[in-house]
C-alpha atoms as a PDB file:
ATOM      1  CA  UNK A   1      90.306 108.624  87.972  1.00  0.00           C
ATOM      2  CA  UNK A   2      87.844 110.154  85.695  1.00  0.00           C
ATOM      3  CA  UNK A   3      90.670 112.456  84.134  1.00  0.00           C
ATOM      4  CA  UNK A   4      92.428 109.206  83.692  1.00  0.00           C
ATOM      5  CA  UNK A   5      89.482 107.626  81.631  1.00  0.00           C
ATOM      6  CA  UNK A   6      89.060 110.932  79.726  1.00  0.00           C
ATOM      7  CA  UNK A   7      93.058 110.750  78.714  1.00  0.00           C
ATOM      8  CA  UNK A   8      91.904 106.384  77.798  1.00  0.00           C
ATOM      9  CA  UNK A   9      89.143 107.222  75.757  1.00  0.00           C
ATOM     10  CA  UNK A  10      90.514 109.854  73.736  1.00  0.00           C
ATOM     11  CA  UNK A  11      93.813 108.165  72.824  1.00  0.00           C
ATOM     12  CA  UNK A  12      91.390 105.373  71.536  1.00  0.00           C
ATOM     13  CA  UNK A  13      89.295 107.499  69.607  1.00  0.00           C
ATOM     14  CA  UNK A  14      92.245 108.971  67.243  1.00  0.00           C
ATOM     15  CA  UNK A  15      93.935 106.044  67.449  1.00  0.00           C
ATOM     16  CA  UNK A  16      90.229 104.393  65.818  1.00  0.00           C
ATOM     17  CA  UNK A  17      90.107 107.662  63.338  1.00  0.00           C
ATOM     18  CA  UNK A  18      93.621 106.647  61.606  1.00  0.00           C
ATOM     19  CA  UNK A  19      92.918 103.121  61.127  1.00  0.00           C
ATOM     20  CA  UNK A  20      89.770 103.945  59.863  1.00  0.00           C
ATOM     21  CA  UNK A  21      91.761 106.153  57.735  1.00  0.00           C
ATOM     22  CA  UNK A  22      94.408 103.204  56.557  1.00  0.00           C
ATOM     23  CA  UNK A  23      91.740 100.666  56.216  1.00  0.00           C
ATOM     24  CA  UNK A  24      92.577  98.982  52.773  1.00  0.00           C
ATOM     25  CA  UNK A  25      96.328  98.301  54.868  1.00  0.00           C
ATOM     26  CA  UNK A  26      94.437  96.879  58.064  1.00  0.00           C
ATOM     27  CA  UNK A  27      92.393  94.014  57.960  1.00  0.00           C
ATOM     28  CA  UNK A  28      89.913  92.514  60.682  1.00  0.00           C
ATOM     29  CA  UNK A  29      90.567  89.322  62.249  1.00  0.00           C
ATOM     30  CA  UNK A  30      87.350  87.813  64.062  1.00  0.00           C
ATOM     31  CA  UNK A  31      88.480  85.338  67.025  1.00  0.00           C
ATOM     32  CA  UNK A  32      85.465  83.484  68.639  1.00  0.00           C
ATOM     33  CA  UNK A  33      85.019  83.184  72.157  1.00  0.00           C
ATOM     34  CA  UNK A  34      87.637  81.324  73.771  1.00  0.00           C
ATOM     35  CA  UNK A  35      90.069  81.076  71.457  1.00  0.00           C
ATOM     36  CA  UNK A  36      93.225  82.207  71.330  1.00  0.00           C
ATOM     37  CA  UNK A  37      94.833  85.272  69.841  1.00  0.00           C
ATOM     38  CA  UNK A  38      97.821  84.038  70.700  1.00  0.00           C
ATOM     39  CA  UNK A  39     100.093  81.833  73.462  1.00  0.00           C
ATOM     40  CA  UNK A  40     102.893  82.505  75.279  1.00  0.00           C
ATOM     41  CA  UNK A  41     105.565  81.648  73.107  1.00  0.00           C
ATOM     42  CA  UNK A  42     104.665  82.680  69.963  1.00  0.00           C
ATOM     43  CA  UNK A  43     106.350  84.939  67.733  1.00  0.00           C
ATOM     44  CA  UNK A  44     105.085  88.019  65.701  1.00  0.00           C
ATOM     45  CA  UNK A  45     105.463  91.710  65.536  1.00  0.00           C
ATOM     46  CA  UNK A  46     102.058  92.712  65.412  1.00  0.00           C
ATOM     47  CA  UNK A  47     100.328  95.465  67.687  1.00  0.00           C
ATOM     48  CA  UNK A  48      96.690  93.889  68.408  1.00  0.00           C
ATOM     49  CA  UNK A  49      93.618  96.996  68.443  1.00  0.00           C
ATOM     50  CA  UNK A  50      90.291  95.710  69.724  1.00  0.00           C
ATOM     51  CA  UNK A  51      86.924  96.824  67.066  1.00  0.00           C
ATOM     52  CA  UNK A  52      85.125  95.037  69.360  1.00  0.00           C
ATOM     53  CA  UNK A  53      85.033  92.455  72.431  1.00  0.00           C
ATOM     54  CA  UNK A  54      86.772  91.522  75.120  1.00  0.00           C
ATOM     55  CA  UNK A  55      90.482  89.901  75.263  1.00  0.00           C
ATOM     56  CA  UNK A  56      92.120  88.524  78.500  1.00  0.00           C
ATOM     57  CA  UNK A  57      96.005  88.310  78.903  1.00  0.00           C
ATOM     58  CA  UNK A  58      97.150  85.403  81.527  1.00  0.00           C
ATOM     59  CA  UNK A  59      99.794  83.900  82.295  1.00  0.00           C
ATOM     60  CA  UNK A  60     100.349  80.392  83.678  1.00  0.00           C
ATOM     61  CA  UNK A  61     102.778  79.272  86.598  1.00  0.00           C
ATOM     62  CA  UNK A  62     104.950  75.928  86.585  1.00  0.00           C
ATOM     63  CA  UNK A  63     102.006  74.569  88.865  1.00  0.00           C
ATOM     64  CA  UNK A  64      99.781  75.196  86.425  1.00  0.00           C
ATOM     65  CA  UNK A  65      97.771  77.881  87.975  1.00  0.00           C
ATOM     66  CA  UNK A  66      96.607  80.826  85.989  1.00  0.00           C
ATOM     67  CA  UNK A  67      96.827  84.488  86.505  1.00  0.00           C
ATOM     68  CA  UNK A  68      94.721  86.892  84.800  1.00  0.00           C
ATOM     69  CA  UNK A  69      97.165  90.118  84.148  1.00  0.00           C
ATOM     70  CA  UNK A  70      94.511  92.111  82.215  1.00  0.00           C
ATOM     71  CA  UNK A  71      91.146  92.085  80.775  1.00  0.00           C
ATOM     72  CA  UNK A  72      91.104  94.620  77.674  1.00  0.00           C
ATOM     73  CA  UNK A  73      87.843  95.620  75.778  1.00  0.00           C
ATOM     74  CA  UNK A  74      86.620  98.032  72.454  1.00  0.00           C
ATOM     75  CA  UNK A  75      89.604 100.496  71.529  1.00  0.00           C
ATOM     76  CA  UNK A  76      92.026  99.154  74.024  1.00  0.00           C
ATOM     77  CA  UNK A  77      95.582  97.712  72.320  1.00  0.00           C
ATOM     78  CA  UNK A  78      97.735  94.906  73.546  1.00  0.00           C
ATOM     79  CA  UNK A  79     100.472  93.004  72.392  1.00  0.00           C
ATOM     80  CA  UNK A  80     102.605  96.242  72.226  1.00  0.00           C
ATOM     81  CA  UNK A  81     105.797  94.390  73.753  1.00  0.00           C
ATOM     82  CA  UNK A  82     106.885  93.589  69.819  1.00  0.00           C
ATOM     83  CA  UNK A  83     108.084  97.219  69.852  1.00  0.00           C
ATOM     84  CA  UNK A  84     110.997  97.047  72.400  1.00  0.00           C
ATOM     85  CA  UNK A  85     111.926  93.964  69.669  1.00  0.00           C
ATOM     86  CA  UNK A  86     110.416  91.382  72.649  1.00  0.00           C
ATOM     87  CA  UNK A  87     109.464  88.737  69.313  1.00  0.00           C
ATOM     88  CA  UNK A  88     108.177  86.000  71.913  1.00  0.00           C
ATOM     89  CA  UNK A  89     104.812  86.616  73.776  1.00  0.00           C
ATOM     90  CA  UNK A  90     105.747  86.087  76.958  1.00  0.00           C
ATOM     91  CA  UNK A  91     101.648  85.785  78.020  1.00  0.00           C
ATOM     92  CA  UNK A  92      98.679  84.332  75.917  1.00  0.00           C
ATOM     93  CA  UNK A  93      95.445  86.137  74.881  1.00  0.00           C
ATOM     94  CA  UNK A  94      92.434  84.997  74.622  1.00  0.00           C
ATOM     95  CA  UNK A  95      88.912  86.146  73.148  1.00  0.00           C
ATOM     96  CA  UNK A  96      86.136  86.104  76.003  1.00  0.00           C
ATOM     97  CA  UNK A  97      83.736  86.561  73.816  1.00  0.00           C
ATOM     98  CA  UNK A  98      83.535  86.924  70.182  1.00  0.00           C
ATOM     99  CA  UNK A  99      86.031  89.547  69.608  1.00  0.00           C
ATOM    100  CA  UNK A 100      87.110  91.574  66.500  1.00  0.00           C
ATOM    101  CA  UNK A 101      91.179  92.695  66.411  1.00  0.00           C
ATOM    102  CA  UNK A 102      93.072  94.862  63.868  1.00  0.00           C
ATOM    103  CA  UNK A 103      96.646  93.225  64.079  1.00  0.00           C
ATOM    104  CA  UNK A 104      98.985  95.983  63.325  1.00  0.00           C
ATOM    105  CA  UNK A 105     102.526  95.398  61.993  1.00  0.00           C
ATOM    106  CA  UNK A 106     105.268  97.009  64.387  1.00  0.00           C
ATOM    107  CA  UNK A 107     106.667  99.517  61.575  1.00  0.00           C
ATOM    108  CA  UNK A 108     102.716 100.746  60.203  1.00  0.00           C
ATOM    109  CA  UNK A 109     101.897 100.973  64.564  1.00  0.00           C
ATOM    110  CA  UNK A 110     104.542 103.261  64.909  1.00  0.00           C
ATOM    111  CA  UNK A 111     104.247 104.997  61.837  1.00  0.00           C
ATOM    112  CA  UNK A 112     100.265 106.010  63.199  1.00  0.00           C
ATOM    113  CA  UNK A 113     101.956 107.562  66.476  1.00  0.00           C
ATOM    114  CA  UNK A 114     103.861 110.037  64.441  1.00  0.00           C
ATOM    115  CA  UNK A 115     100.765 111.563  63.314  1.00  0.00           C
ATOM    116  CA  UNK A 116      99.085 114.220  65.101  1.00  0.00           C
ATOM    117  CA  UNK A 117      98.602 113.545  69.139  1.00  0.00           C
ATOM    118  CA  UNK A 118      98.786 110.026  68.839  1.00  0.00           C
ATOM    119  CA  UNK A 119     102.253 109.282  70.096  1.00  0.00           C
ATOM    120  CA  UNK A 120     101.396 111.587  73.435  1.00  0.00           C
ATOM    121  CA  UNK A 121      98.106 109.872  73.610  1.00  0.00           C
ATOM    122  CA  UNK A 122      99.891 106.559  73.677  1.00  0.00           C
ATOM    123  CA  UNK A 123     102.554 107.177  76.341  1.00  0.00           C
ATOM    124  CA  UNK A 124      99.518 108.719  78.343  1.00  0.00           C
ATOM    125  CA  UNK A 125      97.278 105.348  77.998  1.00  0.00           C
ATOM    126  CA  UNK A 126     100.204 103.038  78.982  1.00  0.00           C
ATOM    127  CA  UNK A 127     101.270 105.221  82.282  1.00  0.00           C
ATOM    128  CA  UNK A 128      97.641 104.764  82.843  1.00  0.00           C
ATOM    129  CA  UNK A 129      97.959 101.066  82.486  1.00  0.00           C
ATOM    130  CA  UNK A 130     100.995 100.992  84.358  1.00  0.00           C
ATOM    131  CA  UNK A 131      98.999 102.668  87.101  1.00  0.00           C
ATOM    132  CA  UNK A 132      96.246 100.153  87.016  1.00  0.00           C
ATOM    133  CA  UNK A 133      99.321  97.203  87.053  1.00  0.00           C
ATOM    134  CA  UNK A 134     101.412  99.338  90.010  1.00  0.00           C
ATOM    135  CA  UNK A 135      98.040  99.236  92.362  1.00  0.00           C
ATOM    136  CA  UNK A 136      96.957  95.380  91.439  1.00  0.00           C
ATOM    137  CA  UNK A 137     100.394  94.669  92.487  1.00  0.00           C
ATOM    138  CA  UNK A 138      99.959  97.053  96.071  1.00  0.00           C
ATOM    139  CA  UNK A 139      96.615  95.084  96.521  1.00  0.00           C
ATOM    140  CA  UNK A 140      98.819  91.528  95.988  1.00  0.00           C
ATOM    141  CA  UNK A 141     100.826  92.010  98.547  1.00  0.00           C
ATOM    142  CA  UNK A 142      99.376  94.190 101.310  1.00  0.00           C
ATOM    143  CA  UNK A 143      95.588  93.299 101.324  1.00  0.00           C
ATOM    144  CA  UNK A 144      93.352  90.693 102.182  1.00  0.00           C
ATOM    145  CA  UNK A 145      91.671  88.778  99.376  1.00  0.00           C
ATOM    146  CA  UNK A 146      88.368  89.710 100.307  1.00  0.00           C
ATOM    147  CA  UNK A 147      89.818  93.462  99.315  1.00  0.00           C
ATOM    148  CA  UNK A 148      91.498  92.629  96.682  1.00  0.00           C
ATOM    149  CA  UNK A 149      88.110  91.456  94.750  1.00  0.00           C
ATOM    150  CA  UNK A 150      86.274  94.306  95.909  1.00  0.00           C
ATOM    151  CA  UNK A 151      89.360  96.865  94.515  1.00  0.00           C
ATOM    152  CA  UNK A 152      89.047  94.291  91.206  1.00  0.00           C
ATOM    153  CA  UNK A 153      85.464  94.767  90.662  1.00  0.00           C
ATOM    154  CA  UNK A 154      85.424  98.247  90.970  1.00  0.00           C
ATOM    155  CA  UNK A 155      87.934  98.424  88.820  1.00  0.00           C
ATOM    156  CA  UNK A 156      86.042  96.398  85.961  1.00  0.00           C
ATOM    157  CA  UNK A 157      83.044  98.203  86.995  1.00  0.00           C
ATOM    158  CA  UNK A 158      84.691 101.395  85.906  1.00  0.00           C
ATOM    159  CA  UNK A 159      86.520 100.044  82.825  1.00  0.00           C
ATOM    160  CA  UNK A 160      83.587  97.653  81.678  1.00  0.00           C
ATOM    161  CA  UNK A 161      80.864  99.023  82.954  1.00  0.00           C
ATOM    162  CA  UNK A 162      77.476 101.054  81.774  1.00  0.00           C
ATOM    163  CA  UNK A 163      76.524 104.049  84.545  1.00  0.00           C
ATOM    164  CA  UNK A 164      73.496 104.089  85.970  1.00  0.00           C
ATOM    165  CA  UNK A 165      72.138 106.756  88.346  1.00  0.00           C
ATOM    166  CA  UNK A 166      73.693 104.784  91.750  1.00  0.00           C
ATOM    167  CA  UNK A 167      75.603 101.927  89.845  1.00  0.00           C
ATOM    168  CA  UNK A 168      77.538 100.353  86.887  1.00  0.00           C
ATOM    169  CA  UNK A 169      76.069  97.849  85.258  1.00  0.00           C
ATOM    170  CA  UNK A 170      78.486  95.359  83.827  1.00  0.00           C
ATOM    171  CA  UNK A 171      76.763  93.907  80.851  1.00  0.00           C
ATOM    172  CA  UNK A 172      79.814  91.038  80.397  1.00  0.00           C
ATOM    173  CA  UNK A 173      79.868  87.736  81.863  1.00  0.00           C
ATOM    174  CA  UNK A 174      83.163  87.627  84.072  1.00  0.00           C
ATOM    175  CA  UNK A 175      83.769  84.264  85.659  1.00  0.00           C
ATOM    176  CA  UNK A 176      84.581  83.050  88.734  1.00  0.00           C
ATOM    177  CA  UNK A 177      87.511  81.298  87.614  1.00  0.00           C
ATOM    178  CA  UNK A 178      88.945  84.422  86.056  1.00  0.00           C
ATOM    179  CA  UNK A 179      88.044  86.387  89.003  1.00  0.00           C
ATOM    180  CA  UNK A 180      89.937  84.385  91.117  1.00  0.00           C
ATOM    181  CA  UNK A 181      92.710  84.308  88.476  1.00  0.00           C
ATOM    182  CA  UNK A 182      92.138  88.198  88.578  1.00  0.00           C
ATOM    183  CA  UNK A 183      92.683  88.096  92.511  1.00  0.00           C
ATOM    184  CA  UNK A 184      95.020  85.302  93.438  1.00  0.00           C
ATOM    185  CA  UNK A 185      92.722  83.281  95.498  1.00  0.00           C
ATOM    186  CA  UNK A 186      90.406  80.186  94.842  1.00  0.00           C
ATOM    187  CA  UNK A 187      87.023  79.562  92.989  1.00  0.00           C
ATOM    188  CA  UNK A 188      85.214  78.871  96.327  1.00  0.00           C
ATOM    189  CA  UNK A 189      86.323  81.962  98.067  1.00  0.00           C
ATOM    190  CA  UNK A 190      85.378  84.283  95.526  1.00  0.00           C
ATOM    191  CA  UNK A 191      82.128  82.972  95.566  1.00  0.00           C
ATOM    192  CA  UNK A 192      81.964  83.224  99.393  1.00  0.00           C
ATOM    193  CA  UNK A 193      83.087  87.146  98.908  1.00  0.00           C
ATOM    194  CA  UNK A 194      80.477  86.992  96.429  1.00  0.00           C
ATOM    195  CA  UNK A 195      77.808  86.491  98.649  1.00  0.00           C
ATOM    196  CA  UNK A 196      78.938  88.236 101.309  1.00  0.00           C
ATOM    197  CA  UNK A 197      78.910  91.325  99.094  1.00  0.00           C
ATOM    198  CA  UNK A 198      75.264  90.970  97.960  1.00  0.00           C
ATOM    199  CA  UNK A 199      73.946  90.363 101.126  1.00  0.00           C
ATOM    200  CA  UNK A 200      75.649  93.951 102.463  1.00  0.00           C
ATOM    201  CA  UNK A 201      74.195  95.434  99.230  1.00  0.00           C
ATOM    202  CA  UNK A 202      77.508  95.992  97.953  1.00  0.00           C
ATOM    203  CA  UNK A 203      76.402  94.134  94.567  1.00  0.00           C
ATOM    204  CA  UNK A 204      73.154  92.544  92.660  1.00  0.00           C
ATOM    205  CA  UNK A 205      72.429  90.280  89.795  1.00  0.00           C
ATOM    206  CA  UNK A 206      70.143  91.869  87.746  1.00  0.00           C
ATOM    207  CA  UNK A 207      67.005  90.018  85.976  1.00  0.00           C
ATOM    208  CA  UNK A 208      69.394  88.872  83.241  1.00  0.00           C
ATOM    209  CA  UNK A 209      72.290  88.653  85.215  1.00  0.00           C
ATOM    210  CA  UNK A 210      74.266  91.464  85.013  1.00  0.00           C
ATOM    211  CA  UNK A 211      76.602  91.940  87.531  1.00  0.00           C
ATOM    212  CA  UNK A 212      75.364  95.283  89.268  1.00  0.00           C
ATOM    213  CA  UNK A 213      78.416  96.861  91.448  1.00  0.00           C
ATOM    214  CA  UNK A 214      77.029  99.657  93.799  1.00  0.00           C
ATOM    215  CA  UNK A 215      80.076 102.022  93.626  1.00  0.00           C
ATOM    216  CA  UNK A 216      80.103 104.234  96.312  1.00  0.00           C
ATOM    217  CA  UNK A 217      78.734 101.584  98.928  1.00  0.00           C
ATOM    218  CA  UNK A 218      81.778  99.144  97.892  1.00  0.00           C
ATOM    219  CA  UNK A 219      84.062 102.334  98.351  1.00  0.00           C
ATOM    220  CA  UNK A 220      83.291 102.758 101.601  1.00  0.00           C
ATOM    221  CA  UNK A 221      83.093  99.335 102.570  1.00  0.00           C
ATOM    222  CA  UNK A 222      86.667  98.950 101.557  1.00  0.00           C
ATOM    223  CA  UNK A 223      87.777 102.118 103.104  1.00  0.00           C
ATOM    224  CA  UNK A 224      86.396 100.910 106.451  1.00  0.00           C
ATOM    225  CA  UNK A 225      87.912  97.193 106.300  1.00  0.00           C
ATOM    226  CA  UNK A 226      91.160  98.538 105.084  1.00  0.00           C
END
């Protein structure tokens, strides 16, 4: 895991360097919370980077229910289906909070992975991703949903979250509607889980309510309900 994150956050700092690099060619685009980046549907060719913020890709059955396929945050890229030639998104994304995006046209994206490490960085980051997407999956369709939030919180915990001596600290406010979008289960039950995890000390609010995940306590707790 943590060689994992060390491969993540060094493809996003070089991929940060060379924008920073080409920045007369690529302008900022500020979306404000809630809005959309763009909808399923839509057609472009642009490779999103995130300056800043969060951005969540879902997707929305014929019933109308929503699924949360990814929450992405500072240095993380998305939209990067245009460069198979997929033109029409085939999920929506949307700003969770104020969020700043580079939108990078196809040709200048891959033009920046022919420099330096940057194409091996990228192919590293997405088998990571596809790692992340190949467990969620596992945890679909062969655990309980009580599990499943636990493996999802730790999981944001990790990817979202500031380390403190016996916790991580996650300083963004994640819903209960998107957590259960995130799981595949219902508002009410996640907050049942919820509760059931602060009272084993498994979580905390803090004072401002940051969402406090105890780490290793939640490992353990899922390794002996598994």
């Amino acid at each position: 895991m943590l060689h994992a994150n060390l491969l993540m956050d060094q493809f996003r700092q070089h991929l940060q360097e060379a924008l920073q690099q080409e920045a007369p060619s690529c302008r900022t685009v500020t979306i404000a919370k809630h809005a959309n980046v763009y909808v399923c549907g839509d057609r472009d060719e642009m490779v999103y980077f995130i300056q800043s913020g969060l951005v969540k890709l879902l997707t929305q059955a014929r019933t109308g229910r929503e699924c949360v396929l990814a929450i992405h945050s500072m240095g993380d890229v998305f939209g990067e289906s245009c460069l198979i030639g997929q033109q029409e998104r085939q999920e929506t994304a949307i700003a969770m909070q104020t969020t700043v995006v580079r939108p990078i046209p196809c040709a200048q994206f891959i033009r920046l992975l022919s420099r330096d490490a940057l194409g091996v960085g990228f192919m590293q980051y997405l088998a990571v991703r596809i790692a992340d997407q190949q467990s969620v999956i596992s945890n679909l369709v062969t655990v309980h949903s009580e599990q499943r939030l636990g493996h999802t919180l730790l999981h944001l915990a990790r990817k979202l979250g500031q380390r403190d001596p016996n916790s991580l600290r996650i300083e963004q406010r994640i819903t209960h509607e998107e957590l259960a979008a995130m799981v595949g289960t219902t508002r009410p039950r996640i907050s049942e889980f919820l509760q059931r995890f602060r009272a084993l000390g498994l979580i905390e609010l803090s004072a401002k309510h940051f969402l406090i995940v105890k780490e290793q306590k939640l490992v353990a707790y899922l390794a002996c309900s598994a």
